[in-house]
Structure formats: structure tokens, C-alpha cells
PDB file of N, CA and C in Angstrom:
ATOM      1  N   UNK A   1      -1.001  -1.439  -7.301  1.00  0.00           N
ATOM      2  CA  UNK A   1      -1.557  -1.966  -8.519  1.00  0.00           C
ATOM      3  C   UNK A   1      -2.473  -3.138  -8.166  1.00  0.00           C
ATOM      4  N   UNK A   2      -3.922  -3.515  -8.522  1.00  0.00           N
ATOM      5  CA  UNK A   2      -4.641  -4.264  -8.261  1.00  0.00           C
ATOM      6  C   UNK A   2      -3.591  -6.057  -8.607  1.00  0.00           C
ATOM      7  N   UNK A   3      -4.334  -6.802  -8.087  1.00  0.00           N
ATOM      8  CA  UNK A   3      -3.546  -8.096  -8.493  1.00  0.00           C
ATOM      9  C   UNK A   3      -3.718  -8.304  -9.549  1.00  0.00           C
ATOM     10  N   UNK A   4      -4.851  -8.242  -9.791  1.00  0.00           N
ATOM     11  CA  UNK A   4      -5.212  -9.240 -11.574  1.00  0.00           C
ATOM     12  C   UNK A   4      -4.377  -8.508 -12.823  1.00  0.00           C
ATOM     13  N   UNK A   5      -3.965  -7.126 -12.448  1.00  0.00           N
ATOM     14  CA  UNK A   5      -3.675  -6.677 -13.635  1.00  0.00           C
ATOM     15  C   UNK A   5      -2.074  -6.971 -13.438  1.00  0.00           C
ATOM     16  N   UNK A   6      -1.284  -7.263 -12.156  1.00  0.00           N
ATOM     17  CA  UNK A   6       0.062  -7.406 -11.339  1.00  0.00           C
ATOM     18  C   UNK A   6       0.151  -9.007 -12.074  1.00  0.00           C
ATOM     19  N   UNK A   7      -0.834  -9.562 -11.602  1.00  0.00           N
ATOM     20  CA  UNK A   7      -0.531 -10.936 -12.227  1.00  0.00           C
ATOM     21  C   UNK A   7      -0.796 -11.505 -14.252  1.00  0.00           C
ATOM     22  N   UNK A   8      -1.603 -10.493 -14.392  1.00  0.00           N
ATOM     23  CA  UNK A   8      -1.729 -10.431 -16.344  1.00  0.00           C
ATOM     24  C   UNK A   8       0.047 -10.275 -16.709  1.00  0.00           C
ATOM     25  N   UNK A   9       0.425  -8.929 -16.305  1.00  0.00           N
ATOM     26  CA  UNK A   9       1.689  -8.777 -16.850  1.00  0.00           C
ATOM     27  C   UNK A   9       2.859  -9.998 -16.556  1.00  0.00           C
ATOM     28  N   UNK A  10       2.632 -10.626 -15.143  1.00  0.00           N
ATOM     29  CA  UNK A  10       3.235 -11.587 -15.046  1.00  0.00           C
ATOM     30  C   UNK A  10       3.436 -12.908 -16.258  1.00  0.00           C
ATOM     31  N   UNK A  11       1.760 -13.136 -16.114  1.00  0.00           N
ATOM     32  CA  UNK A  11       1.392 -13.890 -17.100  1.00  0.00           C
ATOM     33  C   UNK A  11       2.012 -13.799 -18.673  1.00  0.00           C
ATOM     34  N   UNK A  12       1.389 -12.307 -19.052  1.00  0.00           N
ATOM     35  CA  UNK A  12       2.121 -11.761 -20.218  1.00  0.00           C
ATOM     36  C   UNK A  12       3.872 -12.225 -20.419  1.00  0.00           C
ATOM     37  N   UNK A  13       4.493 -11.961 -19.675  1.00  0.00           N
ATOM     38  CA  UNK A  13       5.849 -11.505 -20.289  1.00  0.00           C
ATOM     39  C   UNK A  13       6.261 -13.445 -19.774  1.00  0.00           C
ATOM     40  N   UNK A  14       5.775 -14.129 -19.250  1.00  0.00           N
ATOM     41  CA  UNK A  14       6.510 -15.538 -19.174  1.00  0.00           C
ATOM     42  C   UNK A  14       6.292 -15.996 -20.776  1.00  0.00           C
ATOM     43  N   UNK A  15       4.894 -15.883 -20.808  1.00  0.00           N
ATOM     44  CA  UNK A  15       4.384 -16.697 -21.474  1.00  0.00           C
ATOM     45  C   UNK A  15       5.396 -15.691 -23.238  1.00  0.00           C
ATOM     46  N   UNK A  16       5.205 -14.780 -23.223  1.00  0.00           N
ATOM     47  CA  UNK A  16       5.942 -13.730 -24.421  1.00  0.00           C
ATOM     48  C   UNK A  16       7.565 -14.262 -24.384  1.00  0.00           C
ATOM     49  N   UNK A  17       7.759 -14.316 -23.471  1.00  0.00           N
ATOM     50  CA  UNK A  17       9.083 -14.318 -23.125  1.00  0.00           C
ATOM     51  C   UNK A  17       9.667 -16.420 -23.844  1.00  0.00           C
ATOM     52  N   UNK A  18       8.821 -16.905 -23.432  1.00  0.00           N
ATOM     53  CA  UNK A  18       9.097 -18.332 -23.729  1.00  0.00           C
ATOM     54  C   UNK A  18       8.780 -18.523 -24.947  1.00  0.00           C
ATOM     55  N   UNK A  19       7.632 -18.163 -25.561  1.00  0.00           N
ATOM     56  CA  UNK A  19       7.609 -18.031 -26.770  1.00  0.00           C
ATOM     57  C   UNK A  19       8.426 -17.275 -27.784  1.00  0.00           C
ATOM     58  N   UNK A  20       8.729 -16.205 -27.993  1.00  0.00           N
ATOM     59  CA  UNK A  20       9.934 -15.945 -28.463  1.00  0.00           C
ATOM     60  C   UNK A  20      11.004 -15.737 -28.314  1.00  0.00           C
ATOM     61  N   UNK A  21      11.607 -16.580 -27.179  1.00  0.00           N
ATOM     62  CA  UNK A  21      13.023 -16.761 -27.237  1.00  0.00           C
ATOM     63  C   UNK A  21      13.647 -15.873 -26.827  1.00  0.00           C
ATOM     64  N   UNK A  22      12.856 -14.587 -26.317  1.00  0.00           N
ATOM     65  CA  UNK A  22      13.521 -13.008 -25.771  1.00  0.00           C
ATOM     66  C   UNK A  22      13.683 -13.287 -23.873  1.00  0.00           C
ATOM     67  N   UNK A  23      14.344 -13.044 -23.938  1.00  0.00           N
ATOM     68  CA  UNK A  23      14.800 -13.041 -22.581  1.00  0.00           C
ATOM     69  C   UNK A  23      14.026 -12.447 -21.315  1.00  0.00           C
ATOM     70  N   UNK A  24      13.747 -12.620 -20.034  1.00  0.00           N
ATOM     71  CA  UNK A  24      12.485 -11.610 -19.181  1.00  0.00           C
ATOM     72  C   UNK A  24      12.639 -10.250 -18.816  1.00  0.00           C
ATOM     73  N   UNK A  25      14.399 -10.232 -18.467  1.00  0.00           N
ATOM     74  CA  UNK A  25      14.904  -9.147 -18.209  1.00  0.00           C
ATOM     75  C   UNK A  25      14.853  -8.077 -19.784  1.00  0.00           C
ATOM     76  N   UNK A  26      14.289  -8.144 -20.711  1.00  0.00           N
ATOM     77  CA  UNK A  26      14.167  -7.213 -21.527  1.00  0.00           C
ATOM     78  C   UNK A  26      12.902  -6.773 -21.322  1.00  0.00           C
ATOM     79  N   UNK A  27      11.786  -7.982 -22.134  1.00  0.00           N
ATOM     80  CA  UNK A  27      10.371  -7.340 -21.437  1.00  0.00           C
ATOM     81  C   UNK A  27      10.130  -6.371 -20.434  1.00  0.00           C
ATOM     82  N   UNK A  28      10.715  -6.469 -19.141  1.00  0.00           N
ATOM     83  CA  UNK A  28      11.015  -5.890 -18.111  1.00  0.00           C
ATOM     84  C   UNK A  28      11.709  -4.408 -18.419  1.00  0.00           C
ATOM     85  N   UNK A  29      12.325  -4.357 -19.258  1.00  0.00           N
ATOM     86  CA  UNK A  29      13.381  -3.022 -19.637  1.00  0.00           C
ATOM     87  C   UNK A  29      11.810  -2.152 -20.581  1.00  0.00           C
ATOM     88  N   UNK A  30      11.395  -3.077 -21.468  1.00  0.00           N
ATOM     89  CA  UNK A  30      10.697  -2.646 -22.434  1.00  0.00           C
ATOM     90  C   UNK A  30       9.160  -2.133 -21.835  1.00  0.00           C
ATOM     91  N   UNK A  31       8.515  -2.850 -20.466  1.00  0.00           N
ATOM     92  CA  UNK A  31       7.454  -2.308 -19.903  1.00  0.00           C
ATOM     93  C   UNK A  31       7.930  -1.306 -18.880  1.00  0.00           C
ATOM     94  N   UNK A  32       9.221  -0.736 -18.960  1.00  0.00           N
ATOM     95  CA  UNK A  32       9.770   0.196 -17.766  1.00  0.00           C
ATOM     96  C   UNK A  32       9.284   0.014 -16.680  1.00  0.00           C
ATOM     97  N   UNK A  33       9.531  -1.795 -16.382  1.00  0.00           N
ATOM     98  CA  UNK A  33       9.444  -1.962 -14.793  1.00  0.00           C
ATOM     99  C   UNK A  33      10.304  -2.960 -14.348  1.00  0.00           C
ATOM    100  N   UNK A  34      10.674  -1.991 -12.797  1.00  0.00           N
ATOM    101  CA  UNK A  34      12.124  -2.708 -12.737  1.00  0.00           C
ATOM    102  C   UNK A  34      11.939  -4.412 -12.234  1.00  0.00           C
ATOM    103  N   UNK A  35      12.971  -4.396 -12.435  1.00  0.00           N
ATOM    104  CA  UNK A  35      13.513  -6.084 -11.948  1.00  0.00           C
ATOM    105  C   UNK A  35      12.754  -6.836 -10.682  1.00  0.00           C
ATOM    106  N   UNK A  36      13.096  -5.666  -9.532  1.00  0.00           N
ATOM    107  CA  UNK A  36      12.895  -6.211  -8.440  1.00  0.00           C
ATOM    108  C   UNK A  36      11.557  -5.964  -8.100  1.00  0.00           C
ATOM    109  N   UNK A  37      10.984  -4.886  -8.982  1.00  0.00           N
ATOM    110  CA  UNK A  37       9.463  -5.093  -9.006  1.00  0.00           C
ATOM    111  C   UNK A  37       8.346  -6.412  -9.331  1.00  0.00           C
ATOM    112  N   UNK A  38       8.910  -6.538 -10.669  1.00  0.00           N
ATOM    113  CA  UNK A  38       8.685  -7.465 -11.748  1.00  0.00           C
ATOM    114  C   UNK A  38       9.053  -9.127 -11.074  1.00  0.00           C
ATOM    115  N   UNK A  39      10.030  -9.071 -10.223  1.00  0.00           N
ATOM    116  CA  UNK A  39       9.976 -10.496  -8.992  1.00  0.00           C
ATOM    117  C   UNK A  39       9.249 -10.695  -8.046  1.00  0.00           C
ATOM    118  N   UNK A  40       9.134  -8.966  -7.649  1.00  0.00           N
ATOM    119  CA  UNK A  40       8.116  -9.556  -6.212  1.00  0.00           C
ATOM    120  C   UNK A  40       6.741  -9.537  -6.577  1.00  0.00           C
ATOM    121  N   UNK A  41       6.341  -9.272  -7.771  1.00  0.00           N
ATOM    122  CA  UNK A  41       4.956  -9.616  -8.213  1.00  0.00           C
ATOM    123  C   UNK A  41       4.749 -10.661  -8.495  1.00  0.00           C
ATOM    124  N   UNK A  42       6.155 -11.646  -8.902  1.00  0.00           N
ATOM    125  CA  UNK A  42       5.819 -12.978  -9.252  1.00  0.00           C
ATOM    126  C   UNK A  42       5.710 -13.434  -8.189  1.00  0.00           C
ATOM    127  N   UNK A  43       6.390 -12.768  -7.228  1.00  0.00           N
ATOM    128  CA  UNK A  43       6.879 -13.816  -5.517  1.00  0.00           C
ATOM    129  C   UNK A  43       5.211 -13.875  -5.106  1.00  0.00           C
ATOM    130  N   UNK A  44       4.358 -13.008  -5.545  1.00  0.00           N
ATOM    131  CA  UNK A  44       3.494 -12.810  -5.091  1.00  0.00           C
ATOM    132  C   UNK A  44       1.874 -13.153  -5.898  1.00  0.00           C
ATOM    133  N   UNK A  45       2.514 -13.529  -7.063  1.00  0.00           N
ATOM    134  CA  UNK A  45       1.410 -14.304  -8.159  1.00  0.00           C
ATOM    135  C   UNK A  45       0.126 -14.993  -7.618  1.00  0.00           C
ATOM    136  N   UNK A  46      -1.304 -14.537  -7.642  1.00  0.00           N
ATOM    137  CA  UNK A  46      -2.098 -15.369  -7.193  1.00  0.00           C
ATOM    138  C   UNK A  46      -2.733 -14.816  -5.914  1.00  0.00           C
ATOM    139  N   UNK A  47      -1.760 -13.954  -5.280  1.00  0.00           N
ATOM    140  CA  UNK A  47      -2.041 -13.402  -3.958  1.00  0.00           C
ATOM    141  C   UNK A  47      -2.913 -11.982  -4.200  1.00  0.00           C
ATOM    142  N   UNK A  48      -3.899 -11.593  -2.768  1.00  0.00           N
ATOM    143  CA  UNK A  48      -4.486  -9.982  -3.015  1.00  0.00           C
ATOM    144  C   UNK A  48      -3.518  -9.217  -2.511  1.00  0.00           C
ATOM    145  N   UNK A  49      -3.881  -8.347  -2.843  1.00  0.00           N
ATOM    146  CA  UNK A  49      -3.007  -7.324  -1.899  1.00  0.00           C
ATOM    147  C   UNK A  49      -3.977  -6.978  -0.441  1.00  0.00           C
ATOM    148  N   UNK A  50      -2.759  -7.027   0.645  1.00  0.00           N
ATOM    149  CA  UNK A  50      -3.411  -6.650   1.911  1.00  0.00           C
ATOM    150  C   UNK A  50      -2.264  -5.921   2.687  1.00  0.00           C
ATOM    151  N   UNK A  51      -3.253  -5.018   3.372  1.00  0.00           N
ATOM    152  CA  UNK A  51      -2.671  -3.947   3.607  1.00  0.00           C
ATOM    153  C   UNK A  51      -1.445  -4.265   5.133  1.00  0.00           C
ATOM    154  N   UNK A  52      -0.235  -4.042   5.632  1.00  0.00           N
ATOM    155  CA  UNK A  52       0.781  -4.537   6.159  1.00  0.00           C
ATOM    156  C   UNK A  52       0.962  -3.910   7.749  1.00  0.00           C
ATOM    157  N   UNK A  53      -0.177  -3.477   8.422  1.00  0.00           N
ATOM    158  CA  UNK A  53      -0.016  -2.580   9.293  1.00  0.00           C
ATOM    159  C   UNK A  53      -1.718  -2.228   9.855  1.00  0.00           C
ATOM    160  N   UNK A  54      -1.554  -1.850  11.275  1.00  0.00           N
ATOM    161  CA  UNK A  54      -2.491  -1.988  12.057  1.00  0.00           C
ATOM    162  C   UNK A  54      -3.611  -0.977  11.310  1.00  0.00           C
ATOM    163  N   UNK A  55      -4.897  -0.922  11.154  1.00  0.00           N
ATOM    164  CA  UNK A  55      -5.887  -0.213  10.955  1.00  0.00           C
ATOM    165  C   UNK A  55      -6.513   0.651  11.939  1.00  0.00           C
ATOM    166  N   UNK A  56      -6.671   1.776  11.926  1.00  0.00           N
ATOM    167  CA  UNK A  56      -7.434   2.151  12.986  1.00  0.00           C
ATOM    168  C   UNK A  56      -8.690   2.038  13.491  1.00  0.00           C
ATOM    169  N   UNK A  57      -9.317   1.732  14.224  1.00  0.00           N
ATOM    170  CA  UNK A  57     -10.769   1.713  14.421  1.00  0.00           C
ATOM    171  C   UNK A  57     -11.250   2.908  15.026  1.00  0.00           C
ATOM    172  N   UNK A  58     -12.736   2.995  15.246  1.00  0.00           N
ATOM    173  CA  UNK A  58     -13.105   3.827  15.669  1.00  0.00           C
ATOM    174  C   UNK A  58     -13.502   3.838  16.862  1.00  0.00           C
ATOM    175  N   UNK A  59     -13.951   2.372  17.606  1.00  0.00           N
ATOM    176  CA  UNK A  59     -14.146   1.808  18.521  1.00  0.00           C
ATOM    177  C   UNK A  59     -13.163   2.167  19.921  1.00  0.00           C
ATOM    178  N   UNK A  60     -11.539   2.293  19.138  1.00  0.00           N
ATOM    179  CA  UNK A  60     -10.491   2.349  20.054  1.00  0.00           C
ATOM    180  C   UNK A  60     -10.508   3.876  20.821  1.00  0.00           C
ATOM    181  N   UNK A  61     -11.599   4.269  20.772  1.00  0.00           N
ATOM    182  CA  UNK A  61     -11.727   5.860  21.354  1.00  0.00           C
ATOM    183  C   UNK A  61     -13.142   5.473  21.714  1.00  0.00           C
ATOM    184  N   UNK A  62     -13.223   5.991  23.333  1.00  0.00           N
ATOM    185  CA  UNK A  62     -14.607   6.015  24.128  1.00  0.00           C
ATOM    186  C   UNK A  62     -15.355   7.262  23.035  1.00  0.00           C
ATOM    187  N   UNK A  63     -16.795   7.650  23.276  1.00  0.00           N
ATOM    188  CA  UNK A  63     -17.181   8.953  22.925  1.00  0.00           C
ATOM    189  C   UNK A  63     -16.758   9.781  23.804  1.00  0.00           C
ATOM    190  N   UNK A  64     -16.675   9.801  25.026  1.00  0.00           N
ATOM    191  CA  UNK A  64     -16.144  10.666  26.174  1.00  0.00           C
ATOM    192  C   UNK A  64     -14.761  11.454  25.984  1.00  0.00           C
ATOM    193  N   UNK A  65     -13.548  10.233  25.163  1.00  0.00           N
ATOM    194  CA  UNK A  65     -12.793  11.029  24.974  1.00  0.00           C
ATOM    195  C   UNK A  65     -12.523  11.333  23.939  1.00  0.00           C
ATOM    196  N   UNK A  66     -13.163  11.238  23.138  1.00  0.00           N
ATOM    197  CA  UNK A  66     -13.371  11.511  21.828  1.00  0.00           C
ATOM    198  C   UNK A  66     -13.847  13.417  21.619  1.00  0.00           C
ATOM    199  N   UNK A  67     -14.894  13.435  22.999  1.00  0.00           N
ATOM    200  CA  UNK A  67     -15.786  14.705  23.004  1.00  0.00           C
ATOM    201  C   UNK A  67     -14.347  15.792  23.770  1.00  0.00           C
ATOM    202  N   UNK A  68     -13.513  15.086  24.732  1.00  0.00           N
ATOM    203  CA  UNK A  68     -13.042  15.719  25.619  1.00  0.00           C
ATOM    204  C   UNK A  68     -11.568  15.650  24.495  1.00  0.00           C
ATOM    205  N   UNK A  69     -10.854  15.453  23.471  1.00  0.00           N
ATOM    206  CA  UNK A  69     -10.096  16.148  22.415  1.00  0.00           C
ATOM    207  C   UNK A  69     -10.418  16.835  21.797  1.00  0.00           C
ATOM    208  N   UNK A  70     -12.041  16.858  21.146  1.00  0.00           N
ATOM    209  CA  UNK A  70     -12.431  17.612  20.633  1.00  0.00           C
ATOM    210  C   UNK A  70     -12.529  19.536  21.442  1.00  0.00           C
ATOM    211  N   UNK A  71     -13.309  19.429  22.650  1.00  0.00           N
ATOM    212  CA  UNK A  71     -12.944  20.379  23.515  1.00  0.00           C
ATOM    213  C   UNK A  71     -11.765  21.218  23.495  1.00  0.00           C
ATOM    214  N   UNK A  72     -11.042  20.017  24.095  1.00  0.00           N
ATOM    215  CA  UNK A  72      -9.487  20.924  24.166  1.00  0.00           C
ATOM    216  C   UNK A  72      -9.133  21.490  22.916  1.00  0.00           C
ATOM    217  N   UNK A  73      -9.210  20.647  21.749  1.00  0.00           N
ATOM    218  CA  UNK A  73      -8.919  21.471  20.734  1.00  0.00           C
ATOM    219  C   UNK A  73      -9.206  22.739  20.392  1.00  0.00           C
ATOM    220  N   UNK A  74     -11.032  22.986  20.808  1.00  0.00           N
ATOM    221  CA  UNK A  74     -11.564  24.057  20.314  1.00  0.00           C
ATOM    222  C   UNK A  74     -10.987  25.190  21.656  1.00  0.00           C
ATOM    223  N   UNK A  75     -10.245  24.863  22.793  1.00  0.00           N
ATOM    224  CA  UNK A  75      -9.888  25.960  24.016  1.00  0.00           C
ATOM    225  C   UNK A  75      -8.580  25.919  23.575  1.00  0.00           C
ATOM    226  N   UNK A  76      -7.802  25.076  22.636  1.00  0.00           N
ATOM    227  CA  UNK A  76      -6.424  25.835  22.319  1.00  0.00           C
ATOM    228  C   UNK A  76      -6.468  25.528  20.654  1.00  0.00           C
ATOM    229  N   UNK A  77      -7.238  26.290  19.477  1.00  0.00           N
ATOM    230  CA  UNK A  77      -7.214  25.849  18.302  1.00  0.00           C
ATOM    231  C   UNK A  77      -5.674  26.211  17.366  1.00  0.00           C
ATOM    232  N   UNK A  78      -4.769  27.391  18.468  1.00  0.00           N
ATOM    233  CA  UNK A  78      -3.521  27.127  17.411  1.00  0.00           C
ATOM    234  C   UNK A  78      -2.359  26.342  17.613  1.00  0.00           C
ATOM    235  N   UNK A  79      -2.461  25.244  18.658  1.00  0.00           N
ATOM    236  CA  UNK A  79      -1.339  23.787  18.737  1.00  0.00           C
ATOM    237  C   UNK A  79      -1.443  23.343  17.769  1.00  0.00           C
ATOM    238  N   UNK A  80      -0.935  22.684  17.240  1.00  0.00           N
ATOM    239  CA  UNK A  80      -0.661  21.427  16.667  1.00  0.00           C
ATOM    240  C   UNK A  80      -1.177  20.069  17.202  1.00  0.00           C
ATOM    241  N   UNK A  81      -1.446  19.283  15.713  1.00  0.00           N
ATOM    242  CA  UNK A  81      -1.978  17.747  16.274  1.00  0.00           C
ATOM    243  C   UNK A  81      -1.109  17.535  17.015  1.00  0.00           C
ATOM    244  N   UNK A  82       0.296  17.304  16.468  1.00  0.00           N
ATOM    245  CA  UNK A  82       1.288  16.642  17.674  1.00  0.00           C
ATOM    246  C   UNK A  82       1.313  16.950  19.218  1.00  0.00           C
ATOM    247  N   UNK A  83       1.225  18.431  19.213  1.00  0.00           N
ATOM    248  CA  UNK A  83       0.972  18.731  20.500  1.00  0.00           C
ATOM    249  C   UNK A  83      -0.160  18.756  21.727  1.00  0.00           C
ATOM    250  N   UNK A  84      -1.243  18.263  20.865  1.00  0.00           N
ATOM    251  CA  UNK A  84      -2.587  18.210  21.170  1.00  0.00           C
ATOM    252  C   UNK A  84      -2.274  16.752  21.363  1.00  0.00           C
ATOM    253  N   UNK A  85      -1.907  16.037  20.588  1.00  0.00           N
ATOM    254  CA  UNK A  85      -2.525  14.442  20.914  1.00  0.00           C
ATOM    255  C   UNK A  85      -0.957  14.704  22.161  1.00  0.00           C
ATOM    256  N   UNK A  86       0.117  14.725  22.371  1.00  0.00           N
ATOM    257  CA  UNK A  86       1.244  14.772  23.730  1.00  0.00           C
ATOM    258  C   UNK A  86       0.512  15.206  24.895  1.00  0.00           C
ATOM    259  N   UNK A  87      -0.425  16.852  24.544  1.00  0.00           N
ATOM    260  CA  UNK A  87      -0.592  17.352  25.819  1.00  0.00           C
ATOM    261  C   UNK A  87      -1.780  16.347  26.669  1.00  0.00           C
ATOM    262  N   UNK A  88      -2.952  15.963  25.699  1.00  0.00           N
ATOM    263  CA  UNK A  88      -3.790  15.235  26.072  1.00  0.00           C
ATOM    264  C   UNK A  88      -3.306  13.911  26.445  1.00  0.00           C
TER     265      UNK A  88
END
């Protein structure tokens, strides 16, 4: 879910929630989102989202062996990736 709209609902249900006297954990029941959702968006209020894990580049492959997987692939096309990226 983008932030701004992660942090509106945040916004929404404090500000709903303090104003009429209704409790957060209902709001929460009533936008059918759970609890521990509805915390770690607050834990996270203000923040983007970024992604938690290495990216691949394209860089991290020469063209050489880039050309020479491609090859093998096309001299054995019914392996499998798995077995193609092991055998290579």
C-alpha cells in the first residue's frame, strides 16, 4: 500500500477515534484491518516504503556470460532454470 494513503488511514482513525470517544481497536474491526497491521503502519508513520532485500543488477553478469547461459540454454532447451543455473 503506498504510504500516503497507509498514513491517511492512520491519520483518519486517531484523529475519528479521539473525537468520538470510539475506541481504535473498533475502527480497525470496522475498516477490516487487522490490529497488527494497523500498528505497524503506525510504527511506520511518515516513512516510504523500501524494498527489504538485495536488487538485482544487470551489471552483476559479464556479457560473455551472459551470451555463454544463453547458449547452453539453447543446446539443452528442456532443463530447467534450476538446473541450468546448478549445471552452469
Amino acid at each position: 500500500m503506498p504510504h500516503n494513503i497507509r498514513d491517511s488511514i492512520v491519520d483518519f482513525v486517531q484523529y475519528w477515534s479521539n473525537r468520538a470517544g470510539i475506541k481504535i481497536y473498533k475502527f480497525i474491526r470496522w475498516l477490516d484491518i487487522y490490529a497488527s497491521k494497523f500498528y505497524e503502519w503506525k510504527r511506520r508513520y511518515g516513512m516510504i516504503n523500501v524494498h527489504n532485500s538485495w536488487i538485482p543488477r544487470g551489471f552483476w553478469l559479464e556479457e560473455l556470460e551472459k551470451l555463454s547461459i544463453i547458449e547452453f540454454y539453447l543446446q539443452h532447451p528442456y532443463e530447467g532454470y534450476r538446473r541450468l543455473t546448478f549445471i552452469w
